[in-house]
Protein backbone atom coordinates (compact mmCIF):
# COMPACT_ATOMS: atom_id res chain seq x y z
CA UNK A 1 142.14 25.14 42.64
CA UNK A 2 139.88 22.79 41.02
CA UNK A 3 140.88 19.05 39.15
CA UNK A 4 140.19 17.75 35.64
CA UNK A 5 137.19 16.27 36.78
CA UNK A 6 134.56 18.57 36.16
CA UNK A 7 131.48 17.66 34.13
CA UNK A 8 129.28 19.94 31.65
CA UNK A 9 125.85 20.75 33.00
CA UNK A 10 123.42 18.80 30.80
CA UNK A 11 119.53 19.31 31.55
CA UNK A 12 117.70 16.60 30.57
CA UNK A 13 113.87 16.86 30.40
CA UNK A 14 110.86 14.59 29.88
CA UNK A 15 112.53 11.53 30.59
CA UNK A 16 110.36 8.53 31.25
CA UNK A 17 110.90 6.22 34.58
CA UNK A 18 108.38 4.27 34.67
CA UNK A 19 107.13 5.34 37.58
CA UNK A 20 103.23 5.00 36.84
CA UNK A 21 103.96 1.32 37.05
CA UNK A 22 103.35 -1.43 39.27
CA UNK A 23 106.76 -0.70 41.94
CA UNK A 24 106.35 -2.28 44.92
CA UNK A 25 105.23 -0.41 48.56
CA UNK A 26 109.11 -1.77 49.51
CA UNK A 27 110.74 -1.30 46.53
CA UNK A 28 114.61 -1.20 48.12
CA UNK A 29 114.78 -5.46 48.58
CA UNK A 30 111.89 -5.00 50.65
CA UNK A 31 113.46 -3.28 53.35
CA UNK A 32 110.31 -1.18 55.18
CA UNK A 33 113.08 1.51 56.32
CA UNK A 34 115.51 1.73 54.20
CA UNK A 35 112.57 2.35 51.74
CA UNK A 36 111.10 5.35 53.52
CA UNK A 37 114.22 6.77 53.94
CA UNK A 38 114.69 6.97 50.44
CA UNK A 39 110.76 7.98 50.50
CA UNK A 40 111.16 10.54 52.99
CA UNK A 41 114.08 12.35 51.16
CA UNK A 42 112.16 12.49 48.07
CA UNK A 43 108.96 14.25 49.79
CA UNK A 44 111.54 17.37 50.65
CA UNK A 45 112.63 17.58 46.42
CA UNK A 46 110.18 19.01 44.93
CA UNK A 47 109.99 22.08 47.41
CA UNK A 48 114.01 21.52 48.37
CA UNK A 49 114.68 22.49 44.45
CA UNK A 50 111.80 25.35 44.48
CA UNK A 51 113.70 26.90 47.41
CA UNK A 52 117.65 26.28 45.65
CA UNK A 53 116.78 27.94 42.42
CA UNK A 54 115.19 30.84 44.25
CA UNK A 55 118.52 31.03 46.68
CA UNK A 56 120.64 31.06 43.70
CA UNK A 57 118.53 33.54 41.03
CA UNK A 58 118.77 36.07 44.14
CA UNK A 59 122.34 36.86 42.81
CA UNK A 60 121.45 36.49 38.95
CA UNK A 61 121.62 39.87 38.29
CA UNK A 62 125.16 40.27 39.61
CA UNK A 63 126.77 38.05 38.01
CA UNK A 64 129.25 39.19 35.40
CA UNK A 65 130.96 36.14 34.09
CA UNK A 66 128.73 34.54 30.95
CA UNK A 67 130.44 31.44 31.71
CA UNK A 68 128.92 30.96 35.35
CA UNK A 69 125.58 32.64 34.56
CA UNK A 70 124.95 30.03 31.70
CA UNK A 71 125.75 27.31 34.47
CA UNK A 72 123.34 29.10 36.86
CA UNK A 73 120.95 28.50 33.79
CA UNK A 74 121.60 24.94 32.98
CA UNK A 75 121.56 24.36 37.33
CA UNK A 76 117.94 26.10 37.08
CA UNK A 77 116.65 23.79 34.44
CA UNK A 78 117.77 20.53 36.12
CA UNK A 79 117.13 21.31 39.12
CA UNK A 80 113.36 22.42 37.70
CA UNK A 81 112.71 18.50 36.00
CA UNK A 82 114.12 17.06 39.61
CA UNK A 83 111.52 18.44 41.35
CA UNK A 84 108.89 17.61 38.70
CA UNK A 85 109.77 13.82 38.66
CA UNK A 86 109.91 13.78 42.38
CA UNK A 87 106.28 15.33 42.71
CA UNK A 88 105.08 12.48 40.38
CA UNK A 89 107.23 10.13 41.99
CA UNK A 90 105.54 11.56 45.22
CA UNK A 91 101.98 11.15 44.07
CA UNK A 92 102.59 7.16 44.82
CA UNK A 93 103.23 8.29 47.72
CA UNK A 94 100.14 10.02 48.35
CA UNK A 95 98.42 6.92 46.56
CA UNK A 96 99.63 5.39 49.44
CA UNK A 97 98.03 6.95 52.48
CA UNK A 98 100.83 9.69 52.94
CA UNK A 99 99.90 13.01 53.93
CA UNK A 100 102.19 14.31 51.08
CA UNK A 101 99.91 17.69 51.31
CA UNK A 102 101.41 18.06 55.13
CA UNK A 103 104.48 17.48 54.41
CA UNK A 104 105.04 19.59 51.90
CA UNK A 105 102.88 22.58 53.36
CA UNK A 106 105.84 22.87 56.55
CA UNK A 107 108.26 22.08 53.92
CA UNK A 108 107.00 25.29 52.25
CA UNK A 109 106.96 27.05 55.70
CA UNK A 110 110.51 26.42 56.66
CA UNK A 111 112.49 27.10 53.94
CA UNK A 112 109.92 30.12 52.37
CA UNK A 113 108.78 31.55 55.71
CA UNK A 114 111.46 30.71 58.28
CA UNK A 115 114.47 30.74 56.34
CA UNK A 116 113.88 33.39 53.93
CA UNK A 117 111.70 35.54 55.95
CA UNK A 118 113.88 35.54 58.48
CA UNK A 119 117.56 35.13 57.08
CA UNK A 120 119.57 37.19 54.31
CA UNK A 121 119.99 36.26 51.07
CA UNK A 122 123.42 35.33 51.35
CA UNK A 123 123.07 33.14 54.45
CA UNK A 124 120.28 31.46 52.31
CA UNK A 125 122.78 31.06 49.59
CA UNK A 126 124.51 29.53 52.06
CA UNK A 127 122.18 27.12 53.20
CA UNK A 128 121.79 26.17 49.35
CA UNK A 129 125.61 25.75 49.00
CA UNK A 130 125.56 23.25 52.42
CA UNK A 131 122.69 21.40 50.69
CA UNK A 132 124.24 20.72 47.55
CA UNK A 133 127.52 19.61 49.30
CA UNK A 134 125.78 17.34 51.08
CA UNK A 135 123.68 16.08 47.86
CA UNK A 136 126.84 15.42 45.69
CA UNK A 137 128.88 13.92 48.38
CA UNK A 138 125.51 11.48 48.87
CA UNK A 139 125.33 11.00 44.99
CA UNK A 140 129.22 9.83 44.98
CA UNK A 141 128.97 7.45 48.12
CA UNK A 142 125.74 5.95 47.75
CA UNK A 143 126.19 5.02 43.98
CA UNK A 144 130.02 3.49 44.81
CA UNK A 145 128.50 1.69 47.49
CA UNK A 146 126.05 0.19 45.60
CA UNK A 147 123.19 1.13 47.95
CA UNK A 148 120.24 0.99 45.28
CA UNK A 149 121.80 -2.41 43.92
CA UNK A 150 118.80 -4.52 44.87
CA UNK A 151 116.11 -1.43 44.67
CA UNK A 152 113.43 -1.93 41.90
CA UNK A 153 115.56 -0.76 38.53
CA UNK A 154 112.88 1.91 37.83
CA UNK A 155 113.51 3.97 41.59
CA UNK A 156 117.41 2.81 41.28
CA UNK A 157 117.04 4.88 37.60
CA UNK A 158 115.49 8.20 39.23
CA UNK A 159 117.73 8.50 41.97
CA UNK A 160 120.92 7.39 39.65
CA UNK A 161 119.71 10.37 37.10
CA UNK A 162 119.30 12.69 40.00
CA UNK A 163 122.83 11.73 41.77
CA UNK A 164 124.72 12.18 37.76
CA UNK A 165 123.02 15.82 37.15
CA UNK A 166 124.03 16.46 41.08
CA UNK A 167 127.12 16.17 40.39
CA UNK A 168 126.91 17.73 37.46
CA UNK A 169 126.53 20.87 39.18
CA UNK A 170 127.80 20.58 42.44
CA UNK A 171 129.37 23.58 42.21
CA UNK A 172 126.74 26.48 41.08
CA UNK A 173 125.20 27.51 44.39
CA UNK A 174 129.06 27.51 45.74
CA UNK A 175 130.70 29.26 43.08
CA UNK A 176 127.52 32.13 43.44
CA UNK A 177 128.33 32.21 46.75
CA UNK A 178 131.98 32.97 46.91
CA UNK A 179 132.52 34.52 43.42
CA UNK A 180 129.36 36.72 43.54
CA UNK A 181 127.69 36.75 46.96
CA UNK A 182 131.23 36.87 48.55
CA UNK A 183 130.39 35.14 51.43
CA UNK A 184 132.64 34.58 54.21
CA UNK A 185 133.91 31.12 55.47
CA UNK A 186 132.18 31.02 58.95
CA UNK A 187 129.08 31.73 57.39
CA UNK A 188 129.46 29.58 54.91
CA UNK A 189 130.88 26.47 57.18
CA UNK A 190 128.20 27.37 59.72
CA UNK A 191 125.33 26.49 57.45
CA UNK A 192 126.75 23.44 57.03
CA UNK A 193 127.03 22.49 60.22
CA UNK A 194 123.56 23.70 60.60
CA UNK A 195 121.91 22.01 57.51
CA UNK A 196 123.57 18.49 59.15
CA UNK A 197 121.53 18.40 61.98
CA UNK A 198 118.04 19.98 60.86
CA UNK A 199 117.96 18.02 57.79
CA UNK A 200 118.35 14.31 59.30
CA UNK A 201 115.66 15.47 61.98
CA UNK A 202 113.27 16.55 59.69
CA UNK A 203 113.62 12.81 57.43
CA UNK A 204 113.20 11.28 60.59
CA UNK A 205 109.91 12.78 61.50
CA UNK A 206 108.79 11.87 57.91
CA UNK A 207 109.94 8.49 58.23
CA UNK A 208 108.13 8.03 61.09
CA UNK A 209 104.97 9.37 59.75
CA UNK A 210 105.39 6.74 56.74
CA UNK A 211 105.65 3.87 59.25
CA UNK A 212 103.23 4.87 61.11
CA UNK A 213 100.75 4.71 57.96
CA UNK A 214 102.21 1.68 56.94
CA UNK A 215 100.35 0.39 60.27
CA UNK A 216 103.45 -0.43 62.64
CA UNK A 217 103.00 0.14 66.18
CA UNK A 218 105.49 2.79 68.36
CA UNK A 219 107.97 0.18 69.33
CA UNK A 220 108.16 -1.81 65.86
CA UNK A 221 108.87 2.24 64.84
CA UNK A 222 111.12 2.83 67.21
CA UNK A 223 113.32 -0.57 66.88
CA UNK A 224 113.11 -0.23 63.12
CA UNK A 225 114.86 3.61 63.37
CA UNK A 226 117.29 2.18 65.96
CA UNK A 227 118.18 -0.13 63.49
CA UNK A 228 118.19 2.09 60.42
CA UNK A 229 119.98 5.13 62.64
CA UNK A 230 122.98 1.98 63.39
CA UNK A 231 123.08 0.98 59.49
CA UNK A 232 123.21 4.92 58.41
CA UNK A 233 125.94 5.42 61.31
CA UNK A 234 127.99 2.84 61.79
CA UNK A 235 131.40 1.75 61.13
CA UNK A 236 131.38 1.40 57.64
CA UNK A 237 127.83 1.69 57.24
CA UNK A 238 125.81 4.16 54.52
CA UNK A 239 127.71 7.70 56.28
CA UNK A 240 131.39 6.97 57.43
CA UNK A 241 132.83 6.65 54.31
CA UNK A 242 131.81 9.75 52.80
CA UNK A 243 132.67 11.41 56.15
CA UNK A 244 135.81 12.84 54.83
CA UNK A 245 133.89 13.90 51.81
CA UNK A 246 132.24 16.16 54.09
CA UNK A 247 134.50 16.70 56.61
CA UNK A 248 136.66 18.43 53.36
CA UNK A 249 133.60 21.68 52.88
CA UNK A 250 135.50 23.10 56.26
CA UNK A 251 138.99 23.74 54.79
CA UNK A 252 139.25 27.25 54.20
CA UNK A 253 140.45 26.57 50.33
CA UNK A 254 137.94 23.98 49.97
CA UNK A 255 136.12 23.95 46.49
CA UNK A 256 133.46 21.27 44.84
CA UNK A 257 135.55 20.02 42.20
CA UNK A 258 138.05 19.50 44.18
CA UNK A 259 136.33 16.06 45.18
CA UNK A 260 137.23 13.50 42.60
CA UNK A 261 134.93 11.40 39.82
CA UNK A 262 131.57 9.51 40.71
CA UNK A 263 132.24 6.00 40.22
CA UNK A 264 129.40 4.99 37.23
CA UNK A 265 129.41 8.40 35.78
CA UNK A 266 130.94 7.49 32.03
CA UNK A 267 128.95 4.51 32.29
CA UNK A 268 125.51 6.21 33.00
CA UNK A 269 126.45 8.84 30.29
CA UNK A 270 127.65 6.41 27.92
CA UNK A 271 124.29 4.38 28.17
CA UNK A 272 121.95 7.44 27.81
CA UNK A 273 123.56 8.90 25.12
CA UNK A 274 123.27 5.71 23.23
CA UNK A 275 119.77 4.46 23.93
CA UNK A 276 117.38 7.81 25.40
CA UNK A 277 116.40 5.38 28.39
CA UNK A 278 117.39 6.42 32.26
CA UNK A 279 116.37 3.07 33.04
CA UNK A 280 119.34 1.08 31.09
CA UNK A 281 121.40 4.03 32.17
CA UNK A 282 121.33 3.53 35.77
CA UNK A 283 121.61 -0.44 35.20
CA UNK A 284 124.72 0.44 33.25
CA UNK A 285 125.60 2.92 36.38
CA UNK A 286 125.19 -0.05 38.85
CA UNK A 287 127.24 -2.36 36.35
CA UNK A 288 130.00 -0.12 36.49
CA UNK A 289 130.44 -0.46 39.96
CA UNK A 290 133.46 -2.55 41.25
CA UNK A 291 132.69 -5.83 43.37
């Protein structure tokens, strides 16, 4: 059973960031690693997406319902510009002393050699599915808790863009799966489960490969991801209260949409549809956000 708040799936394409501009090496209130974790997630997009549209297209051809096959479209095409403005957003990166041709080369390797050479289609599918959960339930607890509120506007814009069209269609890669691909729950709650603890390791490593270029020593490292592994973890802190948000992919009857609105949604939609700029759209996003 899904709820009333389901959102058309709206590609949006050459939009303009800003991101050629003068942003800061810190840009989130100069916080070293709550920066590169931000950084680090980004360097997975561009391949991440590659690897999501593939997942999904593997079923294209069997699906029968116009309806969902149009969304599998309109999924394709945003998914497409994310990874574009993420590459560019990247190349600062790069700019920066990053080994951004590494990264993305084992990037390429695990999800195109491991996962797919090795796994079926429909427990890549599955994999997609996990991903996406875990991508929309980040897009509606990181913009409600206002964790971009003191990044620089032009970052806080990108990411804001990328959490609305997540949303957006949040439920593609799971409605392929169990409509089309007809995959079974332990498969599906197993890639999950999966997907949780491969993906964190895998920022992790990147993050410490930033720092390390960034010229901080092993210990500064390793106190700095102590610290940011207690402000991710904690009590209250950037995870826990979205746990139940994730926690809800493992009920048997469990289905995107049944997850309610993303706080700043109308707001960001509102703003972009009246001015063209992703910029005053995410400020508007951040506005809408209670306290």
């Amino acid at each position: 059973m899904t709820t009333l708040t389901q959102h058309p799936i709206v590609p949006r394409e050459r939009l303009d960031f800003g991101l050629d501009g003068d942003i800061p090496r810190y840009w989130l209130n100069g916080d070293a690693f709550k920066t590169r974790f931000f950084d680090a997630m980004s360097t997975f997009f561009p391949e991440g997406e590659r690897f999501f549209i593939t997942c999904v297209r593997d079923f294209k051809d069997q699906i029968k319902d116009p309806a969902l096959l149009q969304e599998v479209k309109d999924f394709t095409r945003q998914e497409g510009q994310h990874g574009m403005v993420h590459r560019q957003f990247n190349n600062r990166l790069k700019d920066q002393g990053v080994r951004m041709d590494r990264i993305e080369s084992l990037t390429v390797f695990w999800l195109f050699k491991v996962l797919r050479g090795v796994f079926s289609r429909k427990t890549t599918l599955a994999i997609t599915a996990a991903f996406e959960h875990m991508t929309a339930l980040m897009a509606h607890g990181f913009e409600e808790a206002k964790v971009l509120e003191h990044a620089d506007p032009r970052i806080r814009a990108m990411y804001t863009w990328h959490a609305i069209e997540e949303v957006e269609h949040k439920a593609v890669a799971f409605d392929v799966m169990q409509k089309v691909a007809k995959v079974g729950y332990f498969r599906r709650v197993l890639a999950l489960a999966v997907t949780t603890v491969f993906f964190p390791i895998g920022t992790f490593i990147v993050i410490n490969r930033m720092l390390k270029v960034d010229g901080f020593g092993l210990f500064q490292r390793l106190g700095m991801m102590a610290k940011g592994i207690w402000w991710m973890y904690k009590p209250g802190g950037l995870y826990m209260p979205i746990l139940g948000h994730f926690m809800a992919y493992f009920k048997p009857g469990f289905h995107p949409w049944q997850i309610g609105q993303m706080g700043g949604y109308d707001a960001w939609l509102t703003a972009f549809e009246r001015t063209g700029d992703p910029v005053a759209a995410g400020n508007a996003a951040l506005a809408a956000q209670p306290g």
